[in-house]
N, C-alpha and C. Protein backbone atom coordinates (compact mmCIF):
# COMPACT_ATOMS: atom_id res chain seq x y z
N UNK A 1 30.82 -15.10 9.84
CA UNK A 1 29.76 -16.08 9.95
C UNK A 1 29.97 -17.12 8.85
N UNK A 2 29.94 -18.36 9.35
CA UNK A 2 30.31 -19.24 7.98
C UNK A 2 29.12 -19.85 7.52
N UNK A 3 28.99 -20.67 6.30
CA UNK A 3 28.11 -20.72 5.39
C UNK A 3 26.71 -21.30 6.73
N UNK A 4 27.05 -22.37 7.37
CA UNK A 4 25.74 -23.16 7.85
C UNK A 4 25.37 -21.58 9.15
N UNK A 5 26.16 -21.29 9.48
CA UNK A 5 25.47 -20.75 10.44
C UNK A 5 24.53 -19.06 9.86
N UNK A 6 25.21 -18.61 8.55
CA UNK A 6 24.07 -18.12 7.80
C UNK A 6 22.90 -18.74 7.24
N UNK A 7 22.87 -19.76 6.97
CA UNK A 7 21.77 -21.11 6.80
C UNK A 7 20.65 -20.49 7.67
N UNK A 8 21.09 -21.26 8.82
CA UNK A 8 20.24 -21.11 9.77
C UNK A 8 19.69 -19.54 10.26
N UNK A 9 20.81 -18.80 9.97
CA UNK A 9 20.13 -17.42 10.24
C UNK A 9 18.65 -16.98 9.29
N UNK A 10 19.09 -17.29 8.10
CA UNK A 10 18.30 -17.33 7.16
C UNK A 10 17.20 -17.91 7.16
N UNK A 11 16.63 -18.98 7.89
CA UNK A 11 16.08 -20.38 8.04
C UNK A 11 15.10 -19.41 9.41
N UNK A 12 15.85 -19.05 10.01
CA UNK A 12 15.22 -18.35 11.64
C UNK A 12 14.60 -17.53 10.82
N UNK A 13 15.20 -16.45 10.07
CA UNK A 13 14.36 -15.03 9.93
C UNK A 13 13.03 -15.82 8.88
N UNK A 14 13.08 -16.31 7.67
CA UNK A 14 11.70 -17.14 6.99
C UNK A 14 11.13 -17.48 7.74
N UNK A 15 11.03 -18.20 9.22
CA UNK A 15 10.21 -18.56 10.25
C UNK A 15 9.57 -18.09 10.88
N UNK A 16 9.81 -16.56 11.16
CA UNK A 16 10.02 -15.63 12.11
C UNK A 16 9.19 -14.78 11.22
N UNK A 17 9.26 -14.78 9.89
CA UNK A 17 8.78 -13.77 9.09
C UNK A 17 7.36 -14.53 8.71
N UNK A 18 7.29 -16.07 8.58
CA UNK A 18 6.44 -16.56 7.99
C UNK A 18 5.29 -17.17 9.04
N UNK A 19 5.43 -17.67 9.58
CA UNK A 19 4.63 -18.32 10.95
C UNK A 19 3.60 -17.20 11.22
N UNK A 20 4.08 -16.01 11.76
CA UNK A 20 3.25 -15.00 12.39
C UNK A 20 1.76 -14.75 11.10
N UNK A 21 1.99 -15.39 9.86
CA UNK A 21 0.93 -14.93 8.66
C UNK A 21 0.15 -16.18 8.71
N UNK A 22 0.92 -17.59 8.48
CA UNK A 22 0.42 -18.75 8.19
C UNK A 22 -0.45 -18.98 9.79
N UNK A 23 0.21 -19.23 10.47
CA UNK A 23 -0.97 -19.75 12.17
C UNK A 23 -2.14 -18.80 11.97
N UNK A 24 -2.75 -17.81 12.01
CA UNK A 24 -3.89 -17.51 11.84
C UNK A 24 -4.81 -17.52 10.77
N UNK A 25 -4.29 -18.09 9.30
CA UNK A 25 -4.82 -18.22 8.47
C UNK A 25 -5.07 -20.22 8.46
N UNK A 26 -3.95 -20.56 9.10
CA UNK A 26 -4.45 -22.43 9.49
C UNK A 26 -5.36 -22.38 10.42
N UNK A 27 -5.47 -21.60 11.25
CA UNK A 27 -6.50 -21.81 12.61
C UNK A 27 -7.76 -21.69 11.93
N UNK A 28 -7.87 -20.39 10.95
CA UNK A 28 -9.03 -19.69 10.58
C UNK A 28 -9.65 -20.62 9.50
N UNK A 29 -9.11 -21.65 8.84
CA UNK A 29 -9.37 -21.98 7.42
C UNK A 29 -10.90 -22.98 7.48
N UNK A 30 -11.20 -23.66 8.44
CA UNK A 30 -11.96 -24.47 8.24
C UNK A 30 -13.18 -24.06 8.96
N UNK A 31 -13.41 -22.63 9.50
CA UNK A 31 -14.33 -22.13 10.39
C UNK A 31 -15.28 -20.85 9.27
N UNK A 32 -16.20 -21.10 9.89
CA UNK A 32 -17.27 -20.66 8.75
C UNK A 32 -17.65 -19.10 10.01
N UNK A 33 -17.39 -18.01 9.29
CA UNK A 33 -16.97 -17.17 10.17
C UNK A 33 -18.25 -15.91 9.88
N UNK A 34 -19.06 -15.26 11.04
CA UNK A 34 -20.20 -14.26 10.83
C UNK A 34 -19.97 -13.06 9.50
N UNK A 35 -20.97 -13.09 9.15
CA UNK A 35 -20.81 -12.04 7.91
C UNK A 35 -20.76 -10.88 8.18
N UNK A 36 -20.77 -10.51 9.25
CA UNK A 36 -20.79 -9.04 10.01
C UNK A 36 -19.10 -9.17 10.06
N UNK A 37 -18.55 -10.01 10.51
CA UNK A 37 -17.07 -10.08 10.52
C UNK A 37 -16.32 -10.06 9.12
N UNK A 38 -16.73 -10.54 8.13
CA UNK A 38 -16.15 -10.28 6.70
C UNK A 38 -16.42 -9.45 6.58
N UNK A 39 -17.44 -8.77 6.61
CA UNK A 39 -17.90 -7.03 6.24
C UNK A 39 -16.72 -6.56 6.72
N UNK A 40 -16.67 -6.56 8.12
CA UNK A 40 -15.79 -5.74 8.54
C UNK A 40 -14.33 -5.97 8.38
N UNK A 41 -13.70 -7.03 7.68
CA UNK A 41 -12.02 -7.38 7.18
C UNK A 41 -12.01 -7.08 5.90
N UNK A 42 -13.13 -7.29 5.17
CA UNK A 42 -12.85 -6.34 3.56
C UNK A 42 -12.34 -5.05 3.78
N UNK A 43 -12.02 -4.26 5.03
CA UNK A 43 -12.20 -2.83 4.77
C UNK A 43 -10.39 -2.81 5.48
N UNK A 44 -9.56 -3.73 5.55
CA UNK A 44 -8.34 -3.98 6.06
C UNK A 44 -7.65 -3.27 4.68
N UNK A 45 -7.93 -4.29 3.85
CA UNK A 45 -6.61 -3.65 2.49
C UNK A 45 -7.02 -2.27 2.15
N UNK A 46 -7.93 -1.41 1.93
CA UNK A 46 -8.29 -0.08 1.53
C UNK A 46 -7.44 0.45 3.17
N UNK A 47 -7.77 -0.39 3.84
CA UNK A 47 -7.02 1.06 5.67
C UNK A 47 -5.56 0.76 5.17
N UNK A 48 -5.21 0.11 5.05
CA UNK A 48 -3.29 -0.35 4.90
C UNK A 48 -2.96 0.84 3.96
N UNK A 49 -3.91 0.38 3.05
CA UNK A 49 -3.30 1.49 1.32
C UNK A 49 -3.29 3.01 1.54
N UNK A 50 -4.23 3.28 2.37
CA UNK A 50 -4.54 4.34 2.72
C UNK A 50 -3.09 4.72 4.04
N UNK A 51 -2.63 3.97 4.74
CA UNK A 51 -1.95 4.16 5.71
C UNK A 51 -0.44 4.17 5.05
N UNK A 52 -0.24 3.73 4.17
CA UNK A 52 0.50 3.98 3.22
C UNK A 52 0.92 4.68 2.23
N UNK A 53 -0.03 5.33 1.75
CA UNK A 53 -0.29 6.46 1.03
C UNK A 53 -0.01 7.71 1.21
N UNK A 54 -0.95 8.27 2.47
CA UNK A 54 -1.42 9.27 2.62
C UNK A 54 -0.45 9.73 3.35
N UNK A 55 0.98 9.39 4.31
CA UNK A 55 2.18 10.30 4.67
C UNK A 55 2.92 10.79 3.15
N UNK A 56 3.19 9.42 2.31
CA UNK A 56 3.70 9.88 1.21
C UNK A 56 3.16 11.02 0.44
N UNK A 57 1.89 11.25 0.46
CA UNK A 57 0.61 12.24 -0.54
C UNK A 57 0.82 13.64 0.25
N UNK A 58 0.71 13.85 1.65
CA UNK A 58 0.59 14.71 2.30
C UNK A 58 1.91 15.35 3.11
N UNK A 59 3.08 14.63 2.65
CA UNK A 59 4.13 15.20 3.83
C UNK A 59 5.42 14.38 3.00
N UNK A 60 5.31 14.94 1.55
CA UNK A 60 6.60 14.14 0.93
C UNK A 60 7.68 13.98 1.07
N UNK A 61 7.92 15.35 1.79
CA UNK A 61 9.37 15.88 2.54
C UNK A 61 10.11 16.04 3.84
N UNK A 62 8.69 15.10 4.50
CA UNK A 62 9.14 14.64 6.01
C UNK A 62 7.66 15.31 6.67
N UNK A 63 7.71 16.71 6.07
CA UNK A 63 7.14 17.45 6.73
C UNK A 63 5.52 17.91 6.29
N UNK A 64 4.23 18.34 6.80
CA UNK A 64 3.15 18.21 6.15
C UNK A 64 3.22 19.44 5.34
N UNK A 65 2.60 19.29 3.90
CA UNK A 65 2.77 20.17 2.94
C UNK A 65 1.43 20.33 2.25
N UNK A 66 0.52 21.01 2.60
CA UNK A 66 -0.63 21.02 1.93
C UNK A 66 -0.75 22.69 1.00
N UNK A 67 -0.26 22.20 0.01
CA UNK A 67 -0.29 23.68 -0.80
C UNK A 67 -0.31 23.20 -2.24
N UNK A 68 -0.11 24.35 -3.03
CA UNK A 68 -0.12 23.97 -4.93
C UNK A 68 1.33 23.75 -5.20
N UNK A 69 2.52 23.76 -4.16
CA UNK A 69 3.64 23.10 -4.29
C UNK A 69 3.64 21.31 -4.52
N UNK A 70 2.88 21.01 -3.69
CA UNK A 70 3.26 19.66 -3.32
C UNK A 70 2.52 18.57 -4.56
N UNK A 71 3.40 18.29 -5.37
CA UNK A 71 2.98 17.47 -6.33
C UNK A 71 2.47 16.22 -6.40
N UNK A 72 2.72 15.29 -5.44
CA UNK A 72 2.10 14.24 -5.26
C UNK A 72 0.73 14.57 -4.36
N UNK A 73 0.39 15.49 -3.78
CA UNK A 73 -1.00 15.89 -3.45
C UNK A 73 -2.00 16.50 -5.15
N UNK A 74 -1.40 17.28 -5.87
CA UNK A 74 -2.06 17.98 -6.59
C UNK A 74 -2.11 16.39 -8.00
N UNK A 75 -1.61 15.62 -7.97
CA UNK A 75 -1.54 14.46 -8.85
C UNK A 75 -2.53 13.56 -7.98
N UNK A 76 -2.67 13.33 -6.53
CA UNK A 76 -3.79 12.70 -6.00
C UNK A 76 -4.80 12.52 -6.53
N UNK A 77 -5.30 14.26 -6.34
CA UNK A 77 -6.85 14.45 -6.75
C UNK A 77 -7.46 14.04 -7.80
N UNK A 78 -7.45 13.79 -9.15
CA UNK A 78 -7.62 13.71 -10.20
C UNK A 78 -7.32 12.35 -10.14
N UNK A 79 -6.09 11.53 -9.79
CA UNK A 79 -6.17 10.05 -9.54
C UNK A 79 -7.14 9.30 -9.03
N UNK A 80 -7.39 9.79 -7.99
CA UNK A 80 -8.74 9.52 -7.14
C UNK A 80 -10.27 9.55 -8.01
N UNK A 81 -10.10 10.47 -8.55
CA UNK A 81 -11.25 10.75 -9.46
C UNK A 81 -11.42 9.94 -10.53
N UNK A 82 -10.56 9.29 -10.97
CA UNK A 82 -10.57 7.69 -12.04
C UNK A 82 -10.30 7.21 -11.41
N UNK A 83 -9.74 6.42 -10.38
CA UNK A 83 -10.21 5.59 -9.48
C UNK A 83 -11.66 5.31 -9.26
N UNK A 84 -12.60 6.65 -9.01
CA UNK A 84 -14.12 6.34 -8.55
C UNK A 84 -14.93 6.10 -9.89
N UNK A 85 -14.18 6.68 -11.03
CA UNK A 85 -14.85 6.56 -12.18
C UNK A 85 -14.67 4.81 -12.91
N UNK A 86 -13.42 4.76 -13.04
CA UNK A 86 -12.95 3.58 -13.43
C UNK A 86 -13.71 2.19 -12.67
N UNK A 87 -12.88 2.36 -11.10
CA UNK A 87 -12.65 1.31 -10.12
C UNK A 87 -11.90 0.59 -10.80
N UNK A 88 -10.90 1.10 -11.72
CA UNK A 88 -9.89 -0.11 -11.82
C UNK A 88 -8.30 0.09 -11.65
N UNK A 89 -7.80 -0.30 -11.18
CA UNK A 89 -6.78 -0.60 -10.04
C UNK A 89 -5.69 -0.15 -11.23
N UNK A 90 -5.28 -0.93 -12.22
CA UNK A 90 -4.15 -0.77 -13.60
C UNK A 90 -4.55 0.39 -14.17
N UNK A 91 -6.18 1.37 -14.55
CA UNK A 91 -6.16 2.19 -15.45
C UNK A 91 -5.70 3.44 -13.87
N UNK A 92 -6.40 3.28 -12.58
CA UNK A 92 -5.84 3.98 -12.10
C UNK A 92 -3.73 4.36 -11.37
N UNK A 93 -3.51 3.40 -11.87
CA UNK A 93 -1.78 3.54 -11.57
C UNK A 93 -1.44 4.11 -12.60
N UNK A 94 -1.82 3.74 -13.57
CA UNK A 94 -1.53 4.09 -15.23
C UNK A 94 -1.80 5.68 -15.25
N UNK A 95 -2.67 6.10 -14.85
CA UNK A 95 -3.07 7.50 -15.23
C UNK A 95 -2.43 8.15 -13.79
N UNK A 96 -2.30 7.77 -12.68
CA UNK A 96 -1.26 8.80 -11.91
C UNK A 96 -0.36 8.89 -12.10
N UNK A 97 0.78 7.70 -12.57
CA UNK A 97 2.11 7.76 -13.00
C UNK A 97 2.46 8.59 -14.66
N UNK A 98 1.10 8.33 -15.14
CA UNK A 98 1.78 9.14 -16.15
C UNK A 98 1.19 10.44 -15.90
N UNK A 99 0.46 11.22 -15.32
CA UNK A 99 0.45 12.34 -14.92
C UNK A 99 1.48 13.10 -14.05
N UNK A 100 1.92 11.68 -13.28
CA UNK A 100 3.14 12.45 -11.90
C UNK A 100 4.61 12.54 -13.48
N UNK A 101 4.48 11.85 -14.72
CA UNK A 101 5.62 11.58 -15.30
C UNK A 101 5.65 13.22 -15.95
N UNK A 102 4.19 13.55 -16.23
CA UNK A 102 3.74 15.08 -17.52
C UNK A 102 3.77 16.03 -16.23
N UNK A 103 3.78 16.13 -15.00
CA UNK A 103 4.19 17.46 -14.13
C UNK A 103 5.01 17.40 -13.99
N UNK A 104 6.15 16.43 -13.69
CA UNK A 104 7.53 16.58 -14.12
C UNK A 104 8.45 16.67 -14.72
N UNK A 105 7.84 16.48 -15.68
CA UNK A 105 8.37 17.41 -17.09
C UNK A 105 8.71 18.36 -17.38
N UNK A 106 6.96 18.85 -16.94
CA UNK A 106 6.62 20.45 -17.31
C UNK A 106 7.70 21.52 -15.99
N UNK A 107 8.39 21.01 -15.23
CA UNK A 107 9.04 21.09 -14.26
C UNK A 107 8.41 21.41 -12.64
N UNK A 108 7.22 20.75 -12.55
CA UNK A 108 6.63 20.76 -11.13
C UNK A 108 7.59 19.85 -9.92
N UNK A 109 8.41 18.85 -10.57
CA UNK A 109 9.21 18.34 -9.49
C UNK A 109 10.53 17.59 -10.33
């Protein structure tokens, strides 16, 4: 493939990747939209995180693992729990990673 026609490949996939985000956020921008409907799109980024999460938390190894083996479940709980205490986003990464860093140490994984 020579240089222009990677160009353009490159040029297609940014388009392809970008369009599908920008057109519904240009359509949406100047429309004053029901509050019953924001209620209900605040609750998008918590479903994603959660949809993201929770194979990794519950099935680290492909497979579902709910026991006192599975270390990123038993590091959850207690994350979660400064999470509700905190609600803050940095003290809660901060305190799972360095907890997932002190069970692996201690040789849990």
């Amino acid at each position: 493939m020579d240089g222009v026609n990677l160009f353009l490949a490159i040029l297609a996939m940014g388009a392809v990747t970008y369009l599908p985000r920008a057109l519904p956020l240009l359509a949406l921008a100047d429309r004053v939209m029901p509050p019953k409907l924001l209620r209900f799109l605040q609750g998008f980024p918590v479903a994603v995180l959660a949809a993201f999460a929770m194979p990794l938390v519950l099935a680290p190894e492909g497979s579902l693992e709910i026991s006192a083996g599975n270390l990123a479940l038993l590091v959850t709980i207690p994350t979660l729990l400064v999470a509700r205490m905190t609600r803050s986003i940095i003290a809660t990464v901060i305190f799972g990673s360095v907890l997932m860093a002190v069970f692996r140490l201690l040789g849990g994984g």
